[in-house]
Every structure is written in structure tokens, then in C-alpha cells.
C-alpha atoms as a PDB file:
ATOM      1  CA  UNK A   1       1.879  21.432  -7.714  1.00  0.00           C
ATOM      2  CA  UNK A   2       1.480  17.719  -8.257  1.00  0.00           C
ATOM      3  CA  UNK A   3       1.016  15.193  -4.437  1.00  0.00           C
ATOM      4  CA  UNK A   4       1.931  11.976  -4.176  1.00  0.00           C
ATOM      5  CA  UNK A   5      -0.015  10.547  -1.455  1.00  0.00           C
ATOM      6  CA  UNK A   6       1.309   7.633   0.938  1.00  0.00           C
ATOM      7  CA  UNK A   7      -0.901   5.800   3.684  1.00  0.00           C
ATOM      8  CA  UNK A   8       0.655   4.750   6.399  1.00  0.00           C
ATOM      9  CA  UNK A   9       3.791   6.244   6.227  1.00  0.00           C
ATOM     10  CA  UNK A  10       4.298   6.480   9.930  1.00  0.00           C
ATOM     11  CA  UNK A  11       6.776   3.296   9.578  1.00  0.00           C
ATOM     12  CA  UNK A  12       8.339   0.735   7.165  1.00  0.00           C
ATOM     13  CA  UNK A  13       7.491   0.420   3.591  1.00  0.00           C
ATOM     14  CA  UNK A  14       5.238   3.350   3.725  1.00  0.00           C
ATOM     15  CA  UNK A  15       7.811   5.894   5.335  1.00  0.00           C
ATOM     16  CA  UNK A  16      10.531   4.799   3.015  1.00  0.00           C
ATOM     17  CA  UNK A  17       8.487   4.971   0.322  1.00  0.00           C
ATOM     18  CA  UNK A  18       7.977   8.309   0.893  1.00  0.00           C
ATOM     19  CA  UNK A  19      11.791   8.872   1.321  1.00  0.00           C
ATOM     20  CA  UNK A  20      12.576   7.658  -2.374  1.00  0.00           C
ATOM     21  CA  UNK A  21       9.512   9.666  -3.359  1.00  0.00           C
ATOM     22  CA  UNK A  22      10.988  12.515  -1.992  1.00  0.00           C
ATOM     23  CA  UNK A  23      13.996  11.655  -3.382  1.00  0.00           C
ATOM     24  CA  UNK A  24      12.828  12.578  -7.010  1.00  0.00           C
ATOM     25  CA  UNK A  25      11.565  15.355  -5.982  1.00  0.00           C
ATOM     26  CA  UNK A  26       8.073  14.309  -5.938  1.00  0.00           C
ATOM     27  CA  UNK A  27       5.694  16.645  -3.237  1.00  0.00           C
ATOM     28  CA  UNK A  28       4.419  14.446  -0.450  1.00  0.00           C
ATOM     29  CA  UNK A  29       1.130  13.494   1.361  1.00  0.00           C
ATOM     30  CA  UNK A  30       1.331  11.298   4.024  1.00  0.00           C
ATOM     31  CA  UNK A  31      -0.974   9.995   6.457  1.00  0.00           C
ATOM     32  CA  UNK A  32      -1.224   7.575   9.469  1.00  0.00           C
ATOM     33  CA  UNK A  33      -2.330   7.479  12.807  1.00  0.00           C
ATOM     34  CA  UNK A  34       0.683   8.191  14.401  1.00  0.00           C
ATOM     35  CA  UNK A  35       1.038  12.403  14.351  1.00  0.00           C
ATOM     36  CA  UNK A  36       4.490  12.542  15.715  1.00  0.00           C
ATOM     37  CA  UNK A  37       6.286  10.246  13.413  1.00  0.00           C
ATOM     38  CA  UNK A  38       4.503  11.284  10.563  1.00  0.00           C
ATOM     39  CA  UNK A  39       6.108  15.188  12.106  1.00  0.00           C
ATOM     40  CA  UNK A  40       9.975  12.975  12.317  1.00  0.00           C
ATOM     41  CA  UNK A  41       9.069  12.079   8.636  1.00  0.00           C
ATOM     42  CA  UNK A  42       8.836  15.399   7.797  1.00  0.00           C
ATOM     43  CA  UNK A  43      11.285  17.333   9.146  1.00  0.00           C
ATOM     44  CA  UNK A  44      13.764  14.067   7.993  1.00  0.00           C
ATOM     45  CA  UNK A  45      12.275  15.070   4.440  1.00  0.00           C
ATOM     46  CA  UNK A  46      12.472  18.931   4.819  1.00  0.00           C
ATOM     47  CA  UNK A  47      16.045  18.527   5.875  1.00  0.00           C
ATOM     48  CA  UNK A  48      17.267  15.872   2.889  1.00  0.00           C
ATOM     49  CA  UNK A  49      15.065  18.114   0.325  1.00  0.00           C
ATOM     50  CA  UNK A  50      14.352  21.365   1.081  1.00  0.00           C
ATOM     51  CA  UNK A  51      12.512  21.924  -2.131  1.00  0.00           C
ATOM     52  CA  UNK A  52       9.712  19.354  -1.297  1.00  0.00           C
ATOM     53  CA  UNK A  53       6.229  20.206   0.294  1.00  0.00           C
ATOM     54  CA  UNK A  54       5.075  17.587   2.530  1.00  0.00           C
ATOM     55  CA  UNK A  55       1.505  17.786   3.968  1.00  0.00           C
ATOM     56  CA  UNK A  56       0.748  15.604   6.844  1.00  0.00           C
ATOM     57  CA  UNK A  57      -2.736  14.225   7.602  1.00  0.00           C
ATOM     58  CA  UNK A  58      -3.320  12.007  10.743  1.00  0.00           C
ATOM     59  CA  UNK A  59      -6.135   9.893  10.234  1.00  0.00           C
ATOM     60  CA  UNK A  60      -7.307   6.640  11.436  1.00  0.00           C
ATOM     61  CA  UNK A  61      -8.185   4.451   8.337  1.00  0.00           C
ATOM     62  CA  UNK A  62      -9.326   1.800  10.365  1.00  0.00           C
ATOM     63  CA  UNK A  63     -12.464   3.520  10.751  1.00  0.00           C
ATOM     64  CA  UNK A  64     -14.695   3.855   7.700  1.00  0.00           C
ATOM     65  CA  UNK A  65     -16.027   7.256   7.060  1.00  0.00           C
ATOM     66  CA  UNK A  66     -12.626   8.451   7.991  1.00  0.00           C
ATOM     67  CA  UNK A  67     -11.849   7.239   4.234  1.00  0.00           C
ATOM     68  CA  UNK A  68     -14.372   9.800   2.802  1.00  0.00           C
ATOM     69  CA  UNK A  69     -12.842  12.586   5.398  1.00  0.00           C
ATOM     70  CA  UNK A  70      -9.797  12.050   4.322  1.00  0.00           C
ATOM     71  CA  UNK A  71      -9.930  12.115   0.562  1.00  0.00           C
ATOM     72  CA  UNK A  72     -12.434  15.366   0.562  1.00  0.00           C
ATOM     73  CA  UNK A  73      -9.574  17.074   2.660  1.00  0.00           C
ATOM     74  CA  UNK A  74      -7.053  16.719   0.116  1.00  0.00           C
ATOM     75  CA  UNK A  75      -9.536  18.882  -2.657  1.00  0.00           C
ATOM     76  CA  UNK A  76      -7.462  21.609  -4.309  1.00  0.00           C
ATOM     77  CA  UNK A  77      -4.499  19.304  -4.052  1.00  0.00           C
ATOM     78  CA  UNK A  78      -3.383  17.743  -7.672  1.00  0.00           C
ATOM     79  CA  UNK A  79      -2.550  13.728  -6.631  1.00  0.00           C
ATOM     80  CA  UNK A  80      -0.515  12.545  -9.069  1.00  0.00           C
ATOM     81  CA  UNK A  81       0.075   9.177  -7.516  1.00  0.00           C
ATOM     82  CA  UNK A  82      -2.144   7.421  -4.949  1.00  0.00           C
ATOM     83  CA  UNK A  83      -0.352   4.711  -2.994  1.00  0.00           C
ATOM     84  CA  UNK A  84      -2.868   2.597  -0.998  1.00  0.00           C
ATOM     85  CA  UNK A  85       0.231   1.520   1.548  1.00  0.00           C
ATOM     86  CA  UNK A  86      -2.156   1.393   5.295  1.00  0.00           C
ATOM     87  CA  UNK A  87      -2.853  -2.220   6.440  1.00  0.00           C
ATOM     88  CA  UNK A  88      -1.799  -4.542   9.358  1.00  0.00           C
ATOM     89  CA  UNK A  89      -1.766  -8.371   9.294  1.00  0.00           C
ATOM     90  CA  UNK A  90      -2.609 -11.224  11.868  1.00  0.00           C
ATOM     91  CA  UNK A  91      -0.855 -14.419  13.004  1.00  0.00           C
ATOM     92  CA  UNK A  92      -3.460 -16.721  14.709  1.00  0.00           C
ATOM     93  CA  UNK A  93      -6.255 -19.586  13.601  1.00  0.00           C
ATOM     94  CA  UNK A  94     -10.045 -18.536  12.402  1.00  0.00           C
ATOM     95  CA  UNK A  95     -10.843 -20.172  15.682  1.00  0.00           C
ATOM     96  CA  UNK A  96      -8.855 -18.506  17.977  1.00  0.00           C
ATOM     97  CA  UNK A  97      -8.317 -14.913  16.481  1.00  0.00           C
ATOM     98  CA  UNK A  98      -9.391 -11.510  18.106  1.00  0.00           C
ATOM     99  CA  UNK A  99     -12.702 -10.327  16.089  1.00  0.00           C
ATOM    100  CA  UNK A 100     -12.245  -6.987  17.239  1.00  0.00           C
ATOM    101  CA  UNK A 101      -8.776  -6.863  15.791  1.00  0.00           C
ATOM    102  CA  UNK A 102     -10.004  -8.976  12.376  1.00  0.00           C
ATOM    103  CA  UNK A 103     -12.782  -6.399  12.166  1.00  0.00           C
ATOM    104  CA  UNK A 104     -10.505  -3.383  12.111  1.00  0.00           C
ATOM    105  CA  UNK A 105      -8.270  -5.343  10.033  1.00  0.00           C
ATOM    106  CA  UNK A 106     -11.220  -5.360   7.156  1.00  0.00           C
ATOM    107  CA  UNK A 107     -12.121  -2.327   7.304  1.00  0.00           C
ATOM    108  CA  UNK A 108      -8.469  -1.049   7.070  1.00  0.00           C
ATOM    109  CA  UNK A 109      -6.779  -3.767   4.354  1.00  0.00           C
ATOM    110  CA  UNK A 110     -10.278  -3.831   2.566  1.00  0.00           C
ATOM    111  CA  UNK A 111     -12.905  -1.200   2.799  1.00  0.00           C
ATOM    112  CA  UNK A 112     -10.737   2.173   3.200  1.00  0.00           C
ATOM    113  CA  UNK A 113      -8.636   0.590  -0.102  1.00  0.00           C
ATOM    114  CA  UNK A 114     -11.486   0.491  -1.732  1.00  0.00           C
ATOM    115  CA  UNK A 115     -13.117   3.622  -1.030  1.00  0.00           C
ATOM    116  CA  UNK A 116     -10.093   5.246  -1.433  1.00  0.00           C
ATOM    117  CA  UNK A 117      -8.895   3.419  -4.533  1.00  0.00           C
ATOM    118  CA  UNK A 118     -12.454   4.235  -6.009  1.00  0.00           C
ATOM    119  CA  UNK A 119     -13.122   7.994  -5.508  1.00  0.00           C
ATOM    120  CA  UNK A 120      -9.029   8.279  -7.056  1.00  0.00           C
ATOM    121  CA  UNK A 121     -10.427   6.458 -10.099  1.00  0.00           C
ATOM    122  CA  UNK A 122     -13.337   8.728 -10.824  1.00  0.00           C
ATOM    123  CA  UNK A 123     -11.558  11.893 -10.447  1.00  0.00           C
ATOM    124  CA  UNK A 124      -8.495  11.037 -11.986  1.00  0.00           C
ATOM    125  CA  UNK A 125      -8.764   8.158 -14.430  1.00  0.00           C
ATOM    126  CA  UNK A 126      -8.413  10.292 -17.678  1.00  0.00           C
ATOM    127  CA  UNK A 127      -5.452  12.249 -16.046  1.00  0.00           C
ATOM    128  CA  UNK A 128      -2.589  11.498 -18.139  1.00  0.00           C
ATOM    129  CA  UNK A 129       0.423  10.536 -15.449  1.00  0.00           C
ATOM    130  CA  UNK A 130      -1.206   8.992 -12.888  1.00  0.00           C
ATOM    131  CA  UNK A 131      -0.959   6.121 -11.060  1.00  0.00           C
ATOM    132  CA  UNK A 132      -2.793   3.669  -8.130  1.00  0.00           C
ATOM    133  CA  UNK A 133      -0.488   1.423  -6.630  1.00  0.00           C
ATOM    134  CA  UNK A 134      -1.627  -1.034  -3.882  1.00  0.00           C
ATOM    135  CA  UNK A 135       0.046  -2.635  -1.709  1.00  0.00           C
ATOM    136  CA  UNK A 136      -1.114  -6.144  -0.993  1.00  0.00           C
ATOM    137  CA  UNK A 137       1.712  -8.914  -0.269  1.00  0.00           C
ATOM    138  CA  UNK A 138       2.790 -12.397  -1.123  1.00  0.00           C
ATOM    139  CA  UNK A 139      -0.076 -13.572   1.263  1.00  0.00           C
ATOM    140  CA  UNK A 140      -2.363 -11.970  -1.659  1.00  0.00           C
ATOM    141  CA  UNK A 141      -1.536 -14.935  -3.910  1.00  0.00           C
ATOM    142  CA  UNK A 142      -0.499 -18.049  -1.441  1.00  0.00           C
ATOM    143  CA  UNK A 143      -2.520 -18.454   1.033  1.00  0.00           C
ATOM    144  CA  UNK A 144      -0.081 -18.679   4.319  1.00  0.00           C
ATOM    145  CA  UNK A 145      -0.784 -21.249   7.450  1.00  0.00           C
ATOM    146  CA  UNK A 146      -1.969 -19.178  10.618  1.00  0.00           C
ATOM    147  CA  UNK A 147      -2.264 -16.068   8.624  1.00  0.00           C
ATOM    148  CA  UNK A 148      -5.829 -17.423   6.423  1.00  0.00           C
ATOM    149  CA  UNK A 149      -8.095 -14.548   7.205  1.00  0.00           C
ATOM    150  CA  UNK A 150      -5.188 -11.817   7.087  1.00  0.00           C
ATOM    151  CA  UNK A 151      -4.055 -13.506   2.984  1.00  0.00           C
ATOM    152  CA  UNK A 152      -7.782 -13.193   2.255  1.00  0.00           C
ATOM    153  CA  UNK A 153      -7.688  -9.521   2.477  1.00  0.00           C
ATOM    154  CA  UNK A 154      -4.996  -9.449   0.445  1.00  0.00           C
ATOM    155  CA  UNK A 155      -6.431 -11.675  -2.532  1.00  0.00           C
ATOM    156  CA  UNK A 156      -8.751  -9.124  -2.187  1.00  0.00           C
ATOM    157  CA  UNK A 157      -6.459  -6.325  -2.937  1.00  0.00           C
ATOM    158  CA  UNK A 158      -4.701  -8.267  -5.429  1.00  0.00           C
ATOM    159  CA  UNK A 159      -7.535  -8.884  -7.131  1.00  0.00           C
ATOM    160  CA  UNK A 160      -9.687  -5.453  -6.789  1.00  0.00           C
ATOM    161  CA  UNK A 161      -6.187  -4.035  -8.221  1.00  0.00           C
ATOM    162  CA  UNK A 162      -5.747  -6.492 -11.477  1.00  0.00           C
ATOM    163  CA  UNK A 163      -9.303  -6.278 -12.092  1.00  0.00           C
ATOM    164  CA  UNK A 164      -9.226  -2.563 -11.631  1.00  0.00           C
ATOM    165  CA  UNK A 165      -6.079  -2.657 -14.115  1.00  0.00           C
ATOM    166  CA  UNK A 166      -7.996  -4.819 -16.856  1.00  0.00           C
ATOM    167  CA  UNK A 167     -11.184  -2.240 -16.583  1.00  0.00           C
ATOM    168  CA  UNK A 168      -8.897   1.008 -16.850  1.00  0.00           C
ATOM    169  CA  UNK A 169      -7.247  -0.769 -19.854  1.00  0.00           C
ATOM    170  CA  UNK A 170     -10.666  -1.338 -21.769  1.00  0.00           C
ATOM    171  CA  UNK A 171     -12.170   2.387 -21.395  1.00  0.00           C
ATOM    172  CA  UNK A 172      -8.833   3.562 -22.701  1.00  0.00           C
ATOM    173  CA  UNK A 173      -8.378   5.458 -19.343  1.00  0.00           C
ATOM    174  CA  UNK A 174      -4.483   6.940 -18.620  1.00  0.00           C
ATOM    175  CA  UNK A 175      -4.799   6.056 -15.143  1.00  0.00           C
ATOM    176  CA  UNK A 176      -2.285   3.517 -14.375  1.00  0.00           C
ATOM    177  CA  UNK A 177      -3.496   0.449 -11.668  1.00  0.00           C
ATOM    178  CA  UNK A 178      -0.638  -1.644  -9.986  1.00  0.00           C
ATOM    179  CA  UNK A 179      -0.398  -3.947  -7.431  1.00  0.00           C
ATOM    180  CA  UNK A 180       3.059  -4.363  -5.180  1.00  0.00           C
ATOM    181  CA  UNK A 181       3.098  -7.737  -3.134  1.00  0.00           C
ATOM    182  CA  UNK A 182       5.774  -8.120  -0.718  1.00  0.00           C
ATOM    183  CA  UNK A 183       7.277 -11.113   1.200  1.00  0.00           C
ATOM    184  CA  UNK A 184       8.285 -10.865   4.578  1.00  0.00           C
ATOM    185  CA  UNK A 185       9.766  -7.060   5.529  1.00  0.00           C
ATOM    186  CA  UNK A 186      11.790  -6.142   8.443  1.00  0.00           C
ATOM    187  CA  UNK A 187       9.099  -3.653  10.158  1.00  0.00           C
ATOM    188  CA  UNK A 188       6.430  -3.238  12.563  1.00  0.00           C
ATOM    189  CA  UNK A 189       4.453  -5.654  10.450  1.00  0.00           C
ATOM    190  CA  UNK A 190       5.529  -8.696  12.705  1.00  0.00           C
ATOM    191  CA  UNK A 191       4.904  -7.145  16.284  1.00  0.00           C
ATOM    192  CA  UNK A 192       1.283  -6.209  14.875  1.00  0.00           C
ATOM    193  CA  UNK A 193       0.791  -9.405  13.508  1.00  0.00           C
ATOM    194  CA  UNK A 194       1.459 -11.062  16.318  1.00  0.00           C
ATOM    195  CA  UNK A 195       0.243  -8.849  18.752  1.00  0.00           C
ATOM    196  CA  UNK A 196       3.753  -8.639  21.032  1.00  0.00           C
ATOM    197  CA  UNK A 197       5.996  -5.467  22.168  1.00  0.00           C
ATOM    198  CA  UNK A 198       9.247  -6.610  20.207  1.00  0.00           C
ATOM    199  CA  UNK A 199      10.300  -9.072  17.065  1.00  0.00           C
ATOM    200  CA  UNK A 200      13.562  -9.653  16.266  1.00  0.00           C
ATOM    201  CA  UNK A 201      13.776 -10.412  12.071  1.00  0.00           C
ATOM    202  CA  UNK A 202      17.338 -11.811  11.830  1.00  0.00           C
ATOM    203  CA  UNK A 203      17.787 -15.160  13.967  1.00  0.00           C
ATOM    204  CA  UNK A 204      13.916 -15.929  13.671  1.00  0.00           C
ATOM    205  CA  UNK A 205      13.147 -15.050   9.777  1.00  0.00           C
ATOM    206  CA  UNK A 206      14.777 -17.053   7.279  1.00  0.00           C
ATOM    207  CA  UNK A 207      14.423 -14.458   4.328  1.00  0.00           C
ATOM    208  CA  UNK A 208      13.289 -10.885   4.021  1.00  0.00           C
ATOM    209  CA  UNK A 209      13.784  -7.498   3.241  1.00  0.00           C
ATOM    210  CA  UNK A 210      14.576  -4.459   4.347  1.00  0.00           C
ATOM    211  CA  UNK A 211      11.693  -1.425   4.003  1.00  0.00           C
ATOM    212  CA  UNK A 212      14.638   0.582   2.035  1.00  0.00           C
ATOM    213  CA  UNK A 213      14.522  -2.192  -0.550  1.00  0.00           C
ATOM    214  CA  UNK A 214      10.983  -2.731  -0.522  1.00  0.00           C
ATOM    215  CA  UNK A 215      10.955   0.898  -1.445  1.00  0.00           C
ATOM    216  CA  UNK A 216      13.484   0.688  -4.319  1.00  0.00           C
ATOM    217  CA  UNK A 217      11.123  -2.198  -5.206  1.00  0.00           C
ATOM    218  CA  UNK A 218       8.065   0.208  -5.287  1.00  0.00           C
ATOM    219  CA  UNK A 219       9.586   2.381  -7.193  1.00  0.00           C
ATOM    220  CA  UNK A 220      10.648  -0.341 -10.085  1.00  0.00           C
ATOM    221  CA  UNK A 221       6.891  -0.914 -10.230  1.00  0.00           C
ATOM    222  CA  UNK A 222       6.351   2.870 -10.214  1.00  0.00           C
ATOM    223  CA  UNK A 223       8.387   3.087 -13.525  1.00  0.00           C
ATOM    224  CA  UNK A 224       7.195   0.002 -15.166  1.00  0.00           C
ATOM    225  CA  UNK A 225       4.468  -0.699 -17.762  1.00  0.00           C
ATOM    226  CA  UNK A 226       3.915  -3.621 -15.439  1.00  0.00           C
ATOM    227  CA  UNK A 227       0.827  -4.563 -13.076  1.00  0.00           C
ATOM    228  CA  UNK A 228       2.258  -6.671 -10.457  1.00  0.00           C
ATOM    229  CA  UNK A 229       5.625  -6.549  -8.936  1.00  0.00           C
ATOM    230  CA  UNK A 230       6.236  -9.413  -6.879  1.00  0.00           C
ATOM    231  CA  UNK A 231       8.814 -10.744  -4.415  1.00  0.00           C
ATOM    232  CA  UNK A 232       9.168 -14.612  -5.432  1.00  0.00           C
ATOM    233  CA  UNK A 233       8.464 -16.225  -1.530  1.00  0.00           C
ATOM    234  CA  UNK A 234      11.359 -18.895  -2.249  1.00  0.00           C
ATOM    235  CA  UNK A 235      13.938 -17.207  -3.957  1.00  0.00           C
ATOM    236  CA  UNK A 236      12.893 -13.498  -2.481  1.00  0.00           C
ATOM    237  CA  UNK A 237      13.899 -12.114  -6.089  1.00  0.00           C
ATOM    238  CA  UNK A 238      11.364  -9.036  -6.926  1.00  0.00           C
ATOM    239  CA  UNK A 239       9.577  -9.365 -10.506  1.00  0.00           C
ATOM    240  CA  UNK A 240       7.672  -7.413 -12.213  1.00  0.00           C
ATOM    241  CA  UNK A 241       4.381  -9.322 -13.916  1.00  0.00           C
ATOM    242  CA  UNK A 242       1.549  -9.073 -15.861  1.00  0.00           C
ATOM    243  CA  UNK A 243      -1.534  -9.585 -14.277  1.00  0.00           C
ATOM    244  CA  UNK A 244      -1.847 -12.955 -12.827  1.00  0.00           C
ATOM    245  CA  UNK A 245      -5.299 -13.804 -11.867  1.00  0.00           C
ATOM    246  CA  UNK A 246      -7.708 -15.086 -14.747  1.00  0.00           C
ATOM    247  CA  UNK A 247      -9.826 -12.445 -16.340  1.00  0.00           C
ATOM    248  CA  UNK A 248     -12.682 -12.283 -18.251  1.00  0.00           C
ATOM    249  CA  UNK A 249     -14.210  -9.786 -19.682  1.00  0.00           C
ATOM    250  CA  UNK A 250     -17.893  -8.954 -19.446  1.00  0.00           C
ATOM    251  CA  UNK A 251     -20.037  -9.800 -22.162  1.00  0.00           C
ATOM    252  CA  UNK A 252     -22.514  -7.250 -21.644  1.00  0.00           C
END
């Protein structure tokens, strides 16, 4: 049986993502922090398609060795697609943001993407059918006013993804390395961001999408030959794109 494996999927992009996953028939793994919705997820899943397994693992990514945990629980388990989905974002100034919160932030957008992204690669890189998709954001290529230090995680992302894309491409690897960057989403994202209880989209957003689109969006990227699939932030059209950062390859 081949997995498809979806980080936080206890909410927005990630749980609909799994929904049009399931949707194709494609076996689940998702993980989060939050047990119980990950459990609604489920039994939503079990009920829609019968025929799909769906493993649950509730894990904090946030903290680093839980990455390593994590990934050596899923061995035995064939992961046909990874997608890197867990992250939060932050809405304040470098002076006047919570360091706690920015720390967990790092570890979370950055480090457990990382780890994860890399111990995929090394197993599965020659595995025809695979892919790695992360998900970074619009922030990942504009940098955004009051959001500097949550946009430079995402560069990073953006960048560890195209690079990673560019290196797969030159060992002749069949591992697939994409990078999905949306612009604002109607989810959780916003609350978390700003650290309140409730945020209404419509009336205070001037743009966005829903997580079911987003989704659908994923899964143009999914079936592309593409690296980057990108929500424009003006127009809020999705396009799918070469890499976009400048690359150059080692000499050495």
C-alpha cells in the first residue's frame, strides 16, 4: 500500500488537502497536534471513502526531535507523497514580537521541514512516483510589512524547496520537489498569526481563498511538471512556475 502523508491536517489547507487526496483514492497519513480533529478527519474520510486507510499520528512538530520520532514511526509504510503542510505565521514588529512564539515558529516552519524534507529525500529519491511538496506562501517571495520574521521562514522554504528541485534534477533522481505558496486563506492561519480567539475573513480581507480551493490548487501542482505553484498576491490567480529564485550550480 502506497501513504500519502499530510502535516498538519488538523485544519485548513492541510485537512482539505487530505480530503481531495482521499478523493483519488490515495491512502492517508496525517498528523498534527490536535488528536481529536485529526479522529473528525478520519471518520469524515472513512465515511466519504470507505476504501481508504487513514493512519493518524499526533505529534507536536514544533519540537525538534519529535521530527526524527515521527518519520522512524512511519517505517514499513510506503510514502508515496510527502507534503510538508505544518507551520503557523506571526503578525507583529522584530521589536515587539513574542520570542517564545518566534522560536517555536522556527523550529516548526524551518527545522522540522527540513529534517523531514531531508530523511524523505534519502530514502526515496530514486523511487519512481514520488513527490515533496512544501508548503511555503506568498510571504516566501515578498516580504510582507509586520509579518518580516514570519516571510523569512518562508524564503527559506521556498528556497530549500527550488534548490532541493535543481539538485534532484542534476543526479537524475525521480523524486519530484515542489513548492506551493499561497496568499491569504480563510483558516486558522489569521487567529494564530495574530494571536486572538476569532477572525472574521470577509469584511476585513480584501482577497483570499478558501482551504477547498487551496486544495484544488495543491493538487494542480501535484499533477504538474511544475516547481512552484503560486497564487499571484494582486490578482489572486494560481500559476504554476518554474523555479524562480536564481540558481547556480556548483562548480565543484
Amino acid at each position: 500500500m502506497k501513504y500519502t502523508v499530510v502535516t498538519g491536517a488538523s485544519s485548513g489547507i492541510g485537512y482539505e488537502t487530505a480530503l481531495a487526496f482521499a478523493a483519488r483514492g490515495k491512502n492517508l497519513i496525517i498528523a498534527a497536534r490536535r488528536k481529536e480533529q485529526l479522529e473528525e478527519l478520519k471518520s469524515e474520510i472513512t465515511r466519504i471513502y470507505p476504501d481508504v486507510d487513514v493512519v493518524i499520528r499526533e505529534i507536536d512538530l514544533s519540537v525538534s526531535e519529535n521530527a526524527y520520532k515521527f518519520y522512524e514511526s512511519l517505517q514499513g509504510l510506503h510514502i508515496e507523497t510527502w507534503i510538508n503542510n505544518a507551520g503557523f505565521g506571526n503578525f507583529a514588529t522584530v521589536s515587539q514580537q513574542n520570542l517564545d512564539k518566534i522560536s517555536a515558529m522556527l523550529h516548526l516552519n524551518i527545522e522540522a521541514l527540513t529534517i523531514l524534507s531531508s530523511l524523505y529525500v534519502r530514502e526515496y529519491s530514486n523511487v519512481e512516483g514520488t513527490q515533496l511538496i512544501n508548503v511555503s506562501s506568498g510571504g516566501g517571495y515578498t516580504i510582507i510589512g509586520n509579518a518580516i520574521t514570519y516571510c523569512a521562514t518562508k524564503f527559506y522554504v521556498s528556497a530549500f524547496t527550488e534548490g532541493l528541485s535543481h539538485e534532484l534534477n542534476s543526479q537524475g533522481a525521480l523524486l519530484q520537489a515542489k513548492v506551493l505558496a499561497p496568499a491569504a486563506t480563510e483558516t486558522e492561519f489569521a487567529k494564530r498569526s495574530f494571536d486572538v480567539s476569532e477572525f472574521e475573513y470577509h469584511g476585513t480581507v480584501p482577497k483570499f481563498h478558501t482551504a477547498k480551493e487551496m486544495a484544488r490548487f495543491m493538487l494542480d501542482l501535484y499533477d504538474s511538471d511544475r516547481v512552484v505553484g503560486i497564487v499571484n498576491g494582486l490578482t489572486y490567480e494560481f500559476q504554476l512556475r518554474d523555479t524562480i529564485f536564481n540558481y547556480v550550480a556548483s562548480t565543484r
